[in-house]
C-alpha atoms as a PDB file:
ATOM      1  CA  UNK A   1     270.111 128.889  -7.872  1.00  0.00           C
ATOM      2  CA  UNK A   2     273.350 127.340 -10.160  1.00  0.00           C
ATOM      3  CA  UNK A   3     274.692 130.533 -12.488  1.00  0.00           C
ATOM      4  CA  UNK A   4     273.910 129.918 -15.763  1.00  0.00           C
ATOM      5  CA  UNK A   5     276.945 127.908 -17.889  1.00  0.00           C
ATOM      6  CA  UNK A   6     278.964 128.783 -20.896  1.00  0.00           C
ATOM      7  CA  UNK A   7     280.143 126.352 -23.679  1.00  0.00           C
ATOM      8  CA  UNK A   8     283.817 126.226 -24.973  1.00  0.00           C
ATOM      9  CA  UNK A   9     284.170 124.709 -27.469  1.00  0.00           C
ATOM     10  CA  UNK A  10     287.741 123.241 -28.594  1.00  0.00           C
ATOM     11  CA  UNK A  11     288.728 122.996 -32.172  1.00  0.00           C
ATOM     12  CA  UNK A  12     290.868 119.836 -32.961  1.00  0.00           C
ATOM     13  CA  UNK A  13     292.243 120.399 -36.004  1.00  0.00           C
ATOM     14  CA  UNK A  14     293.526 117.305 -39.443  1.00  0.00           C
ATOM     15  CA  UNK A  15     296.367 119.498 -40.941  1.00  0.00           C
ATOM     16  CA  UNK A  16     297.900 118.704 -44.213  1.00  0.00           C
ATOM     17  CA  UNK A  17     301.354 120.018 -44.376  1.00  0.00           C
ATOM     18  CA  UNK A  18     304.476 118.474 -43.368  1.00  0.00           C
ATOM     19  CA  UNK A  19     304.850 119.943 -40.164  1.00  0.00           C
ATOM     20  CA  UNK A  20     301.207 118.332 -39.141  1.00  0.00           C
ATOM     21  CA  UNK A  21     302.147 115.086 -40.739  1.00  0.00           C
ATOM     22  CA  UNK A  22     304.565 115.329 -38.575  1.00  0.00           C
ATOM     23  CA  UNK A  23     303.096 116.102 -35.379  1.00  0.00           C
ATOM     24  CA  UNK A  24     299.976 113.603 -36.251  1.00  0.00           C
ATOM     25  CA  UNK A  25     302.700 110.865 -37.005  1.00  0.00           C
ATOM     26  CA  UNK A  26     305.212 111.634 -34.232  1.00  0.00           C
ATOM     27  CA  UNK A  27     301.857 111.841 -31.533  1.00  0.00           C
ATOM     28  CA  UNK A  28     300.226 108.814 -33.026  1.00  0.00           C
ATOM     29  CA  UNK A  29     297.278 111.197 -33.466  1.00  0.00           C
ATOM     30  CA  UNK A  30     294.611 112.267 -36.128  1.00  0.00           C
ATOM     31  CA  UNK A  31     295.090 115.740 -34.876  1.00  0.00           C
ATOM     32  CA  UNK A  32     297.595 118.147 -35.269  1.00  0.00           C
ATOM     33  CA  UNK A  33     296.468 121.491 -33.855  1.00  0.00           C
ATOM     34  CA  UNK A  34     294.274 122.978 -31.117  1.00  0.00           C
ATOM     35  CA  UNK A  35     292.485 125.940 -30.592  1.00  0.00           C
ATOM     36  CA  UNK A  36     289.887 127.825 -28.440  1.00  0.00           C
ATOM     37  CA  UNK A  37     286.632 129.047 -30.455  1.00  0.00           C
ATOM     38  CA  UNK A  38     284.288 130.758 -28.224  1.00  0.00           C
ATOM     39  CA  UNK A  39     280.256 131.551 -28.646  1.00  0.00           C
ATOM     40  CA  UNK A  40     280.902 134.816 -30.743  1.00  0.00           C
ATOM     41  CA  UNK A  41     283.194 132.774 -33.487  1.00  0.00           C
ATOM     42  CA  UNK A  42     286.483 134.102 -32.008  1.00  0.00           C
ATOM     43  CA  UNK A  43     289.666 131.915 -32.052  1.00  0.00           C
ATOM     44  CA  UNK A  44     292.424 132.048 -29.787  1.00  0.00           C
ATOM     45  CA  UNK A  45     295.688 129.900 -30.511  1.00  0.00           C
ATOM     46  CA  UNK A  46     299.272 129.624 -30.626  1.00  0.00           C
ATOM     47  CA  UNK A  47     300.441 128.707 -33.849  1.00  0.00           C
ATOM     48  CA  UNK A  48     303.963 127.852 -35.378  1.00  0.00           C
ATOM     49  CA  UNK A  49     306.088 130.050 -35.731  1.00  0.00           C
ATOM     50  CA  UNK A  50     304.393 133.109 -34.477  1.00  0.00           C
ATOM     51  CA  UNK A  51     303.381 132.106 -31.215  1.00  0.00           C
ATOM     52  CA  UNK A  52     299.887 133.225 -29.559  1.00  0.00           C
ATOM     53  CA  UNK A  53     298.525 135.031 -32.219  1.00  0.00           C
ATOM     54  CA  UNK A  54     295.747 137.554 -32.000  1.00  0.00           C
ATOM     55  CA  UNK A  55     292.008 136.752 -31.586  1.00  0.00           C
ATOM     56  CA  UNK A  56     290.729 136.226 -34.987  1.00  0.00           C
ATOM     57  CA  UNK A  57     287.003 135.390 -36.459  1.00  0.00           C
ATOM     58  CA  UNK A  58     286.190 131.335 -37.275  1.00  0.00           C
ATOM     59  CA  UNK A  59     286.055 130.340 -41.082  1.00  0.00           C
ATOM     60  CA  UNK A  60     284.522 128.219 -43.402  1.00  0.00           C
ATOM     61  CA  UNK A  61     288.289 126.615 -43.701  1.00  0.00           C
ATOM     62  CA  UNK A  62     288.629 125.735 -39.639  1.00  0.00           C
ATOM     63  CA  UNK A  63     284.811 123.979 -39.690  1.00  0.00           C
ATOM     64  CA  UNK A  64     285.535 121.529 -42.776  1.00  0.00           C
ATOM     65  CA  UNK A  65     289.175 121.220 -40.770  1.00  0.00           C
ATOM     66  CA  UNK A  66     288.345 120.504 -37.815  1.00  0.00           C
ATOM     67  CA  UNK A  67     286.442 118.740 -34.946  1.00  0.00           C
ATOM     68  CA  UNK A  68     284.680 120.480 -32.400  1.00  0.00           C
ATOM     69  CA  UNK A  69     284.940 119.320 -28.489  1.00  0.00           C
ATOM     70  CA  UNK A  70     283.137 121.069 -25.537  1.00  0.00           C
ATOM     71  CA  UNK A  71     282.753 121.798 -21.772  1.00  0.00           C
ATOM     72  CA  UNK A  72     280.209 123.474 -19.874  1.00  0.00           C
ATOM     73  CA  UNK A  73     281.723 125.780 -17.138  1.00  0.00           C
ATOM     74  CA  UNK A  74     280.421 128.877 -14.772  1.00  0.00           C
ATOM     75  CA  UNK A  75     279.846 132.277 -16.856  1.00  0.00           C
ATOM     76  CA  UNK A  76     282.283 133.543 -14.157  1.00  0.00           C
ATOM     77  CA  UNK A  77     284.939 130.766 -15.210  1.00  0.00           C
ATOM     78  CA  UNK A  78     284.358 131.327 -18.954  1.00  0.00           C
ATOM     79  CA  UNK A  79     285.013 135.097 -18.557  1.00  0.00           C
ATOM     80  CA  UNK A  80     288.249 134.206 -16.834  1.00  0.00           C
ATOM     81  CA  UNK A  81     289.457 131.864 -19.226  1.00  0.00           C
ATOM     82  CA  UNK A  82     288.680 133.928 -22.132  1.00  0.00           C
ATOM     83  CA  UNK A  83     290.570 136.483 -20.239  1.00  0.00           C
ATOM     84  CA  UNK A  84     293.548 134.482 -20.095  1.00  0.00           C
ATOM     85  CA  UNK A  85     293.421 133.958 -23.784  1.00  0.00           C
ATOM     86  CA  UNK A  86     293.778 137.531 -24.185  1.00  0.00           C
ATOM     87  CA  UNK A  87     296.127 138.334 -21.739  1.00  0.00           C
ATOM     88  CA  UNK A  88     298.510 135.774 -23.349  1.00  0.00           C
ATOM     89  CA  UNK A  89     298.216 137.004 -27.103  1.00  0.00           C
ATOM     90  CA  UNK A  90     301.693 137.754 -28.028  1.00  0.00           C
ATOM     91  CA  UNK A  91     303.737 134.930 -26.053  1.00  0.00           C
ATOM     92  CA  UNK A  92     306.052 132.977 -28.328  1.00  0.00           C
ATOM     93  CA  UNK A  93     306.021 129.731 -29.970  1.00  0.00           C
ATOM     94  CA  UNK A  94     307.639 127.069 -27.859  1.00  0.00           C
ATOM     95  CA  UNK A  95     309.673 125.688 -30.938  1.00  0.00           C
ATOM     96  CA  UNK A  96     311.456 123.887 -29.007  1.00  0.00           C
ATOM     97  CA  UNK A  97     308.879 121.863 -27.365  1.00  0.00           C
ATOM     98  CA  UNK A  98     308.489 119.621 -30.964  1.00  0.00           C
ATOM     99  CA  UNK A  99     311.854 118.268 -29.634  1.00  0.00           C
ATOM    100  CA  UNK A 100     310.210 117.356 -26.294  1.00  0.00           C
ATOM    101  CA  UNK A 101     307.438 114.984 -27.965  1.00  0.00           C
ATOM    102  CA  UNK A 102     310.592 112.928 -29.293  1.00  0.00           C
ATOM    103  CA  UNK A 103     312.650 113.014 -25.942  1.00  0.00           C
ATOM    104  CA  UNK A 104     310.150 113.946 -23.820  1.00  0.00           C
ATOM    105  CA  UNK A 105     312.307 116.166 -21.226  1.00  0.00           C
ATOM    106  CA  UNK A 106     311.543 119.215 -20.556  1.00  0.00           C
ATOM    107  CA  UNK A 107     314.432 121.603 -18.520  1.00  0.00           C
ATOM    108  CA  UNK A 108     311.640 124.418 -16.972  1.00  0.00           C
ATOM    109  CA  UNK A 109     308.322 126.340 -17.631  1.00  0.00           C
ATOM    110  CA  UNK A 110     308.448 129.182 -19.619  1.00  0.00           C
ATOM    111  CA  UNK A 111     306.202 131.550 -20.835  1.00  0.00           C
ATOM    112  CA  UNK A 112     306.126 130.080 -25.020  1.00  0.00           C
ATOM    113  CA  UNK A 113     303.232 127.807 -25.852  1.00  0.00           C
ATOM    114  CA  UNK A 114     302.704 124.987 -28.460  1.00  0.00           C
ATOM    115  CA  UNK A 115     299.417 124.664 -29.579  1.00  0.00           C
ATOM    116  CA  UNK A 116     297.905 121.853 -27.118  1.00  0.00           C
ATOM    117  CA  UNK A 117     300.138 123.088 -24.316  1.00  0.00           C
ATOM    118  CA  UNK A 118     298.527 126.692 -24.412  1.00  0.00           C
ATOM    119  CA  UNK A 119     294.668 125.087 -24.183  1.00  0.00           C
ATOM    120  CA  UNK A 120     295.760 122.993 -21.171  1.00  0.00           C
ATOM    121  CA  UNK A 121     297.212 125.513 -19.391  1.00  0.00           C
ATOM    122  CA  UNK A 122     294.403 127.830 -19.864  1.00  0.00           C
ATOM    123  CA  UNK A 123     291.861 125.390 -18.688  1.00  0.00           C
ATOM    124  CA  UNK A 124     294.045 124.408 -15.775  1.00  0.00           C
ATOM    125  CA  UNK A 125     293.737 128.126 -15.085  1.00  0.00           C
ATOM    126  CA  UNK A 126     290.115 128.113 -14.532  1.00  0.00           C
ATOM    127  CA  UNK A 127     290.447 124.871 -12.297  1.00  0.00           C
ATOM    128  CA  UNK A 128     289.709 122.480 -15.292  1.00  0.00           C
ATOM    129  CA  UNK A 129     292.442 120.527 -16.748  1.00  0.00           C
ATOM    130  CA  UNK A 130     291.184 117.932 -19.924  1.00  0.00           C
ATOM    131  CA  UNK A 131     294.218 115.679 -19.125  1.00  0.00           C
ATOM    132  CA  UNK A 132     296.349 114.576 -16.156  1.00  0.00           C
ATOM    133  CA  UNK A 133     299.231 115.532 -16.805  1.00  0.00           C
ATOM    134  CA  UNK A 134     301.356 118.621 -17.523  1.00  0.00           C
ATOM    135  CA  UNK A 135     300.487 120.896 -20.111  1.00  0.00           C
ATOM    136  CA  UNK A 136     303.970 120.784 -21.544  1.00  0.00           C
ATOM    137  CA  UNK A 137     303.069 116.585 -22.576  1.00  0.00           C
ATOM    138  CA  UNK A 138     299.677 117.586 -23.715  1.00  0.00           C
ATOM    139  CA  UNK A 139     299.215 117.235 -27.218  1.00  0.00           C
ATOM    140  CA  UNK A 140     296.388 117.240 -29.368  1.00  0.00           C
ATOM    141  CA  UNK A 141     295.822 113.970 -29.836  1.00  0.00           C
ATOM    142  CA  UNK A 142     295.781 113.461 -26.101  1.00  0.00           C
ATOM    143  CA  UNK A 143     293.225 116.222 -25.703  1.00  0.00           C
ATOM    144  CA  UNK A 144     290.914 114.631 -28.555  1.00  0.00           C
ATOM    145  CA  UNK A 145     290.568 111.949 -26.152  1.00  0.00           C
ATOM    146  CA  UNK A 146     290.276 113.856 -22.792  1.00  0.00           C
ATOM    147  CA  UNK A 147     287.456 112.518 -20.679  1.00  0.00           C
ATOM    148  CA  UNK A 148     286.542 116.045 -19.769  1.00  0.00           C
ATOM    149  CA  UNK A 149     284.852 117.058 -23.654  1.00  0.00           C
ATOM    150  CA  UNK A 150     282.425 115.762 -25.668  1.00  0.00           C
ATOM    151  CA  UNK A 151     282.441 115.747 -29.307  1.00  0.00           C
ATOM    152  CA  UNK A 152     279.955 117.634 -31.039  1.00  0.00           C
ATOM    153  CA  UNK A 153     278.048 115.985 -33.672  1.00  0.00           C
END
């Protein structure tokens, strides 16, 4: 008997400030922002400038913003990566990372996450990655058109 799956779902977000003009111009992207939402509404994220922000409930604002991707994975493998969402609230901001989308170098891992960066890594955590390559060049853009989601309609 297969255990039952879970759905995560990833929000791709169209921001309109400068800072996601930015990013969509500088990524050749329609997106500028990614974020977890799991089955009971919560959101997990790293956001600029404070970082991996706590859990917080889904809005009318982040539907009519947003597109909505999915996976199916193992109950077991959704607990885990909703654990690792958690665990991670309160990391920093990788500010310096918007400099790596221009020269794309990057020195060493740390533990600060962009927004993209921090949903690849967590779903190379639980053994499945949306894009080959490292989480540090994912960006949301690239994830938007990862082979491993569907969009929702």
């Amino acid at each position: 008997m297969c255990p039952p799956t879970r759905k995560v779902r990833i929000l791709l977000y169209r921001g309109r400030g400068l800072v996601a003009w930015l990013i969509r111009w500088q990524t050749r992207s329609e997106y500028s922002h990614a974020a977890f939402l799991f089955e009971d509404g919560i959101i997990y994220e790293s956001v600029y400038p404070d970082g991996c922000v706590p859990p917080r409930q889904v809005t009318p604002t982040d539907v009519f913003t947003s597109d909505c991707y999915f996976f199916e994975t193992s109950g077991d493998k959704y607990v885990k990566l909703r654990k690792w969402c958690a665990d991670h609230v309160g990391c920093k901001y990788d500010k310096l990372a918007i400099f790596r989308f221009i020269d794309r170098h990057h020195d060493h891992p740390n533990d600060k996450f962009f927004c993209s960066e921090f949903v690849e890594e967590a779903c190379e955590d639980i053994e499945h990655p949306l894009q080959r390559c490292p989480p540090w060049k994912a960006n949301p853009g690239l994830l938007g058109m990862s082979l491993m989601i569907t969009k929702e309609t």
